[in-house]
Structure formats: structure tokens, C-alpha cells
N, C-alpha and C. Protein backbone atom coordinates (compact mmCIF):
# COMPACT_ATOMS: atom_id res chain seq x y z
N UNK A 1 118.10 110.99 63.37
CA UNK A 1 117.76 111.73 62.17
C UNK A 1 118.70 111.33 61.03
N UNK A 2 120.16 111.07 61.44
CA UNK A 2 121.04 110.97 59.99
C UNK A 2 120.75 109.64 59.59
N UNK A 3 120.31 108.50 60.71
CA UNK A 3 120.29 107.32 60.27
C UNK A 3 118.70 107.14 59.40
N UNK A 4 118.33 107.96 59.85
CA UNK A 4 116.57 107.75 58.38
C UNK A 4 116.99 108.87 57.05
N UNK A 5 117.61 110.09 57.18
CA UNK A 5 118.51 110.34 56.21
C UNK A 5 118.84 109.02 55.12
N UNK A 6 120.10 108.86 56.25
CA UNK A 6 120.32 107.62 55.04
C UNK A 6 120.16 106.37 54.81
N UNK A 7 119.15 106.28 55.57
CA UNK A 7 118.10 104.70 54.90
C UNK A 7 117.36 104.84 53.95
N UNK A 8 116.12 106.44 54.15
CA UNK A 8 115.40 106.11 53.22
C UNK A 8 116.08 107.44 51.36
N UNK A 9 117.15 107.31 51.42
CA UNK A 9 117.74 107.92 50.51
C UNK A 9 117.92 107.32 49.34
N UNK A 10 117.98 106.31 48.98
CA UNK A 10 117.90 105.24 47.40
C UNK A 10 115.96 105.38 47.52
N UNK A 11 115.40 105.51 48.68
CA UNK A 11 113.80 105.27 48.23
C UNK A 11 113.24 106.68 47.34
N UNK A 12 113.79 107.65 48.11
CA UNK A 12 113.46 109.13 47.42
C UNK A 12 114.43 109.84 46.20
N UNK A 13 115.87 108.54 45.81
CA UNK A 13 116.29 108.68 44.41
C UNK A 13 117.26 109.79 45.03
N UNK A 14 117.52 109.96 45.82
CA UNK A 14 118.49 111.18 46.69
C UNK A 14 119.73 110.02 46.70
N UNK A 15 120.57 110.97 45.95
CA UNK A 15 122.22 110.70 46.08
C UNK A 15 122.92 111.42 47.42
N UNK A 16 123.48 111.07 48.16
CA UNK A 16 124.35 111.52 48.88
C UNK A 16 125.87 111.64 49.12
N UNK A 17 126.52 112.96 48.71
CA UNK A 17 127.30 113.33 48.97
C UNK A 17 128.16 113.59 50.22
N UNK A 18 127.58 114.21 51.29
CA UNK A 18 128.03 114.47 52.56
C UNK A 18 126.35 114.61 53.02
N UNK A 19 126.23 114.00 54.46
CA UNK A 19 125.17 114.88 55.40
C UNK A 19 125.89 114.64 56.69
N UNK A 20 125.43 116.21 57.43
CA UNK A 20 125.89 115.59 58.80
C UNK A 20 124.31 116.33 59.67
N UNK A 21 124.36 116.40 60.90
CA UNK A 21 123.26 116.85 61.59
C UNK A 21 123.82 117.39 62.81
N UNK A 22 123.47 118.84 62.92
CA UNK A 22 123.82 119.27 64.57
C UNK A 22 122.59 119.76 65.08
N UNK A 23 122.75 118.86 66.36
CA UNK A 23 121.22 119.40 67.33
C UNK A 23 121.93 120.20 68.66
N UNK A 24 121.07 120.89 68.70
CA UNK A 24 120.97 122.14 70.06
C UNK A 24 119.47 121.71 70.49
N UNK A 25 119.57 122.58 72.11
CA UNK A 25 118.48 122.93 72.64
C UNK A 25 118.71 124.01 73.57
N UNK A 26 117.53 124.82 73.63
CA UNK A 26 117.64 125.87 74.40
C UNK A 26 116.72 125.29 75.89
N UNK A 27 117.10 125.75 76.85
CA UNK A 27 116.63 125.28 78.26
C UNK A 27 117.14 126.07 79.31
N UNK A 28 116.23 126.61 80.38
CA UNK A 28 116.53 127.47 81.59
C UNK A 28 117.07 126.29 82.50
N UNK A 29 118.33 126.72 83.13
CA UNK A 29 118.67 125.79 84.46
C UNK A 29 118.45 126.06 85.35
N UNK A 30 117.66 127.41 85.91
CA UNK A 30 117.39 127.87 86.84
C UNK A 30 116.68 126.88 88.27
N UNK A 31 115.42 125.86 87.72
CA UNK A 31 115.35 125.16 88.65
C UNK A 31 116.13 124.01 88.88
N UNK A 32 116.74 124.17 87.95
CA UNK A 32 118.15 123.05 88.91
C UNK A 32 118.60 123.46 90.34
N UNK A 33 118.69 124.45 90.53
CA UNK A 33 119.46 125.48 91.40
C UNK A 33 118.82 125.97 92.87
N UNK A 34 117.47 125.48 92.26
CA UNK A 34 115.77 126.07 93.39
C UNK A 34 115.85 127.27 93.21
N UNK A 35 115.89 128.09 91.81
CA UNK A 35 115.50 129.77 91.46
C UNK A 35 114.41 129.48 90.41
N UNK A 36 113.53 130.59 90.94
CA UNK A 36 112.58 130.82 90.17
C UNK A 36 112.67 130.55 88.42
N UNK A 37 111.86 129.90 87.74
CA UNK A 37 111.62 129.86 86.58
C UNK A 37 110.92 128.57 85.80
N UNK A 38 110.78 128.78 84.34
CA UNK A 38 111.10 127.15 84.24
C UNK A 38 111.55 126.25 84.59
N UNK A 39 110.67 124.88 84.00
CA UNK A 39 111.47 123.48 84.03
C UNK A 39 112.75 123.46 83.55
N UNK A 40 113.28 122.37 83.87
CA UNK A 40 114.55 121.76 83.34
C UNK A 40 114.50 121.49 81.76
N UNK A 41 112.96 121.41 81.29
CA UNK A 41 113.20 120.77 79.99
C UNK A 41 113.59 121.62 79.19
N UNK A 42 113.65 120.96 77.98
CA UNK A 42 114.14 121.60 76.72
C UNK A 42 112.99 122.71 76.02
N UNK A 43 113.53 123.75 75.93
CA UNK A 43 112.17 124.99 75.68
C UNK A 43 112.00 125.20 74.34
N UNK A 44 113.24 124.45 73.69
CA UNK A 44 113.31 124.19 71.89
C UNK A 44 114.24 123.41 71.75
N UNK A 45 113.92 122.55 70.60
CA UNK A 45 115.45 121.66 70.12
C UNK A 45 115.38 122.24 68.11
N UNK A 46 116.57 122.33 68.39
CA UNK A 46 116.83 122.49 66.78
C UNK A 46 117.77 121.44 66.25
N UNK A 47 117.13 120.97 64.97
CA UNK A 47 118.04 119.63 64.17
C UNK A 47 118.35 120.80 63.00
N UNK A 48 119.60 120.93 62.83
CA UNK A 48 120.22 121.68 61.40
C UNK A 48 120.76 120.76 61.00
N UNK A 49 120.05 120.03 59.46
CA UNK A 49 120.80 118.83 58.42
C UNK A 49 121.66 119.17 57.45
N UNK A 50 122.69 119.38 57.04
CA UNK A 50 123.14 119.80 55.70
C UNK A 50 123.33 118.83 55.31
N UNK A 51 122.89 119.05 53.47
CA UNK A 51 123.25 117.57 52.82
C UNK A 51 123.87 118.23 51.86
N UNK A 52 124.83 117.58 51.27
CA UNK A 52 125.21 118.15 50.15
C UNK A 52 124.66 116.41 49.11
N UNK A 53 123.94 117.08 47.90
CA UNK A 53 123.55 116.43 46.74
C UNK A 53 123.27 116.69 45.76
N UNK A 54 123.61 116.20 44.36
CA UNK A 54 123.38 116.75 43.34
C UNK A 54 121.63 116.60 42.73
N UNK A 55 121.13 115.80 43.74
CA UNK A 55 119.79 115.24 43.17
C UNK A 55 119.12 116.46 43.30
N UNK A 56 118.17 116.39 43.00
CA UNK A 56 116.65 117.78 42.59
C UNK A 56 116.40 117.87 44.28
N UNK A 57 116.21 119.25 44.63
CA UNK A 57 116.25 120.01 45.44
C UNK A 57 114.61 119.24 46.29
N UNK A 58 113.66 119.25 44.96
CA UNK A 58 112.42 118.52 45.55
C UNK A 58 112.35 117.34 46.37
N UNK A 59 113.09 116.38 45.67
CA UNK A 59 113.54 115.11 46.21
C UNK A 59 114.26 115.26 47.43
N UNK A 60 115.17 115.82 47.53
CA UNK A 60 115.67 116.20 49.14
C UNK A 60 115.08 116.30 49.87
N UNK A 61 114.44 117.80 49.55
CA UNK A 61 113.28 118.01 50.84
C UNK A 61 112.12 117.15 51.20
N UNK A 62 111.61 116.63 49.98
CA UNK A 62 110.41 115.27 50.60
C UNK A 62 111.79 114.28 51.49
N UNK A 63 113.03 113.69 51.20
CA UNK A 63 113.44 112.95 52.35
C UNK A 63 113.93 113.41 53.44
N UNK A 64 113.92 114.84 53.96
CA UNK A 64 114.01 115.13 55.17
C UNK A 64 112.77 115.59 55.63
N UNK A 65 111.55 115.65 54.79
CA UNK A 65 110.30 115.08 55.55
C UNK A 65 110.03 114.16 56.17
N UNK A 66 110.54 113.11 55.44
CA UNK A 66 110.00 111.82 55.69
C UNK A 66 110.84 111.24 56.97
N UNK A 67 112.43 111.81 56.97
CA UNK A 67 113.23 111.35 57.65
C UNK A 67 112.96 112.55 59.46
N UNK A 68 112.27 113.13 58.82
CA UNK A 68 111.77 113.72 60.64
C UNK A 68 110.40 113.70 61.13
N UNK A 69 109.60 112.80 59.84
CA UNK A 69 108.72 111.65 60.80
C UNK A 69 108.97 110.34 61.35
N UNK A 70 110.19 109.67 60.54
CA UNK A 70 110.54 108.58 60.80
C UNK A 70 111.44 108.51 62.24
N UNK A 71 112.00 109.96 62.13
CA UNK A 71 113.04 109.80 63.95
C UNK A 71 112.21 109.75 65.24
N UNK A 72 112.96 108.72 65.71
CA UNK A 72 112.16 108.22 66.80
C UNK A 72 112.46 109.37 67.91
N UNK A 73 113.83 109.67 67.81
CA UNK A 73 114.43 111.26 68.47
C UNK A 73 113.10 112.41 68.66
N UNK A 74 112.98 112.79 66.87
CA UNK A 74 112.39 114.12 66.94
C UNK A 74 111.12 113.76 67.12
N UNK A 75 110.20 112.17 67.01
CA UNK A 75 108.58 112.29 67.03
C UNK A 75 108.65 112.90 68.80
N UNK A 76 109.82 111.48 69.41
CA UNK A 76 109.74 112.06 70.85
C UNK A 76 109.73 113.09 71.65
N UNK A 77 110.09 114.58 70.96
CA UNK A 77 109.91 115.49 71.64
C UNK A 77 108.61 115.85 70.64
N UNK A 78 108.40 115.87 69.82
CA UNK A 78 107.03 116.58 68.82
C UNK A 78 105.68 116.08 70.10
N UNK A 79 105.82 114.61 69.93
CA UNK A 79 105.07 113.66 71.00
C UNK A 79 105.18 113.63 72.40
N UNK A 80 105.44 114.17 73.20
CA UNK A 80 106.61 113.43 74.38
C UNK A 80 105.24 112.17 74.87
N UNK A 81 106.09 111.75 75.40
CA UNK A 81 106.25 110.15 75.90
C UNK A 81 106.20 110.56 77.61
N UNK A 82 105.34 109.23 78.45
CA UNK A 82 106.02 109.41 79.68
C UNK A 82 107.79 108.59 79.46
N UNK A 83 108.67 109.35 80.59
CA UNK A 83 109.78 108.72 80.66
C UNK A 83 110.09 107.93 82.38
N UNK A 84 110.26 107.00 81.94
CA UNK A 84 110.58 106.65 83.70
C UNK A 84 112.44 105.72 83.83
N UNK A 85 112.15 106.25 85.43
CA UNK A 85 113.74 105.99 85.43
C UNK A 85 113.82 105.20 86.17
N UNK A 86 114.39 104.27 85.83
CA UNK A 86 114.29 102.85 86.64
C UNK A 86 116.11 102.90 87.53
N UNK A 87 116.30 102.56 88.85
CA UNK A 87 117.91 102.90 89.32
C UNK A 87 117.80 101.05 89.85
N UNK A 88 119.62 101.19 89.94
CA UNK A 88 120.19 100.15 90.82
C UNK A 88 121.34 100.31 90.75
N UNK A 89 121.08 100.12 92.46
CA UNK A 89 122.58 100.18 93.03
C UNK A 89 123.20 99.23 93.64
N UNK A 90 124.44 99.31 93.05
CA UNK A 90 125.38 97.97 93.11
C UNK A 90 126.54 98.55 94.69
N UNK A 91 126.28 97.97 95.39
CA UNK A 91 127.71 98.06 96.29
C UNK A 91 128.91 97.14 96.54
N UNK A 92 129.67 97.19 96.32
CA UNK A 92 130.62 95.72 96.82
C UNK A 92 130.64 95.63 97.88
N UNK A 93 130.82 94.07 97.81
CA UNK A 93 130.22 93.79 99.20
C UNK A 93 131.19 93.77 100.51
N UNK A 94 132.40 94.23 100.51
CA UNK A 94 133.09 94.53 101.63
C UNK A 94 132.96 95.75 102.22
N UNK A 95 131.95 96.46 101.14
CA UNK A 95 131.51 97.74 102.13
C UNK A 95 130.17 97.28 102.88
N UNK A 96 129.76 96.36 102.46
CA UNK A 96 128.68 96.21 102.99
C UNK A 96 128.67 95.58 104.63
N UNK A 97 129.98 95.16 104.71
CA UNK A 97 130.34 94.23 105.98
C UNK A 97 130.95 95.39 107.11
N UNK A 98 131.10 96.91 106.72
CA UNK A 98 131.49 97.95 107.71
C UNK A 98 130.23 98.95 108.66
């Protein structure tokens, strides 16, 4: 999110002063555990942007439109995606000789 922030920020005439971005999510761990409830996933994510800028308030907000269609982050949960997990395991090989 901060990096489309500040890419497309000279396009929308937005000066930047400071931005930073803190993300949360709320999520039950319960089936981590094998107790009743929800999934593991995320049951909300919140992106809070502060920008500080002197540019027109309008102009801001069209580039943190634009900049939370452009995150590949936030389309991915708006969207989800399949995810797959690919493993490998490395052993050295003098354990391998016991």
C-alpha cells in the first residue's frame, strides 16, 4: 500500500509530507488448537494510512483510491487467490548416514 502511495503521488499532484501505514487483522485461533470455531483466516484486515499533505484533501483521497486498487496486498484479500505451499527439505547429509 505505501509503495503505490508513493508512486502514484506526482500522478494525482499529491505532495508528500510524511505517510506511514499500519495494518491489523482480526482472526479466531481457536482452530489452531482443535476448539470449536472459525478458520484460521483473517475475519478483517484493516490498512490505517496517515498522510500528512498540504495538497487538496480531494486529490488525496482519489490517491488512496487508486493506491488500494493498485495493492497487490489489499486486491488479494478483496479477491483471494488460491494459495499453495510448495516445501523442501534439506538434511545434511551426515544425518542421513545414521
Amino acid at each position: 500500500m505505501l509503495s503505490q502511495v508513493a508512486q502514484f503521488a506526482p500522478y494525482f499532484d499529491v505532495i508528500l509530507v510524511d505517510v506511514d501505514v499500519d495494518i491489523r487483522a482480526d482472526f479466531d485461533s481457536a482452530a489452531k488448537y482443535g476448539l470449536p470455531g472459525p478458520a484460521t483466516a483473517f475475519q478483517k484486515v484493516i490498512y490505517k494510512v496517515n498522510v500528512v499533505s498540504p495538497s487538496p484533501v480531494q486529490y488525496v483521497n482519489a490517491l488512496l483510491q487508486h493506491a488500494k486498487q493498485s495493492c497487490h496486498t489489499s486486491q488479494s484479500f478483496i479477491h483471494p487467490v488460491p494459495v499453495e505451499v510448495q516445501t523442501i527439505i534439506k538434511q545434511p547429509a551426515d544425518l542421513l548416514d545414521n
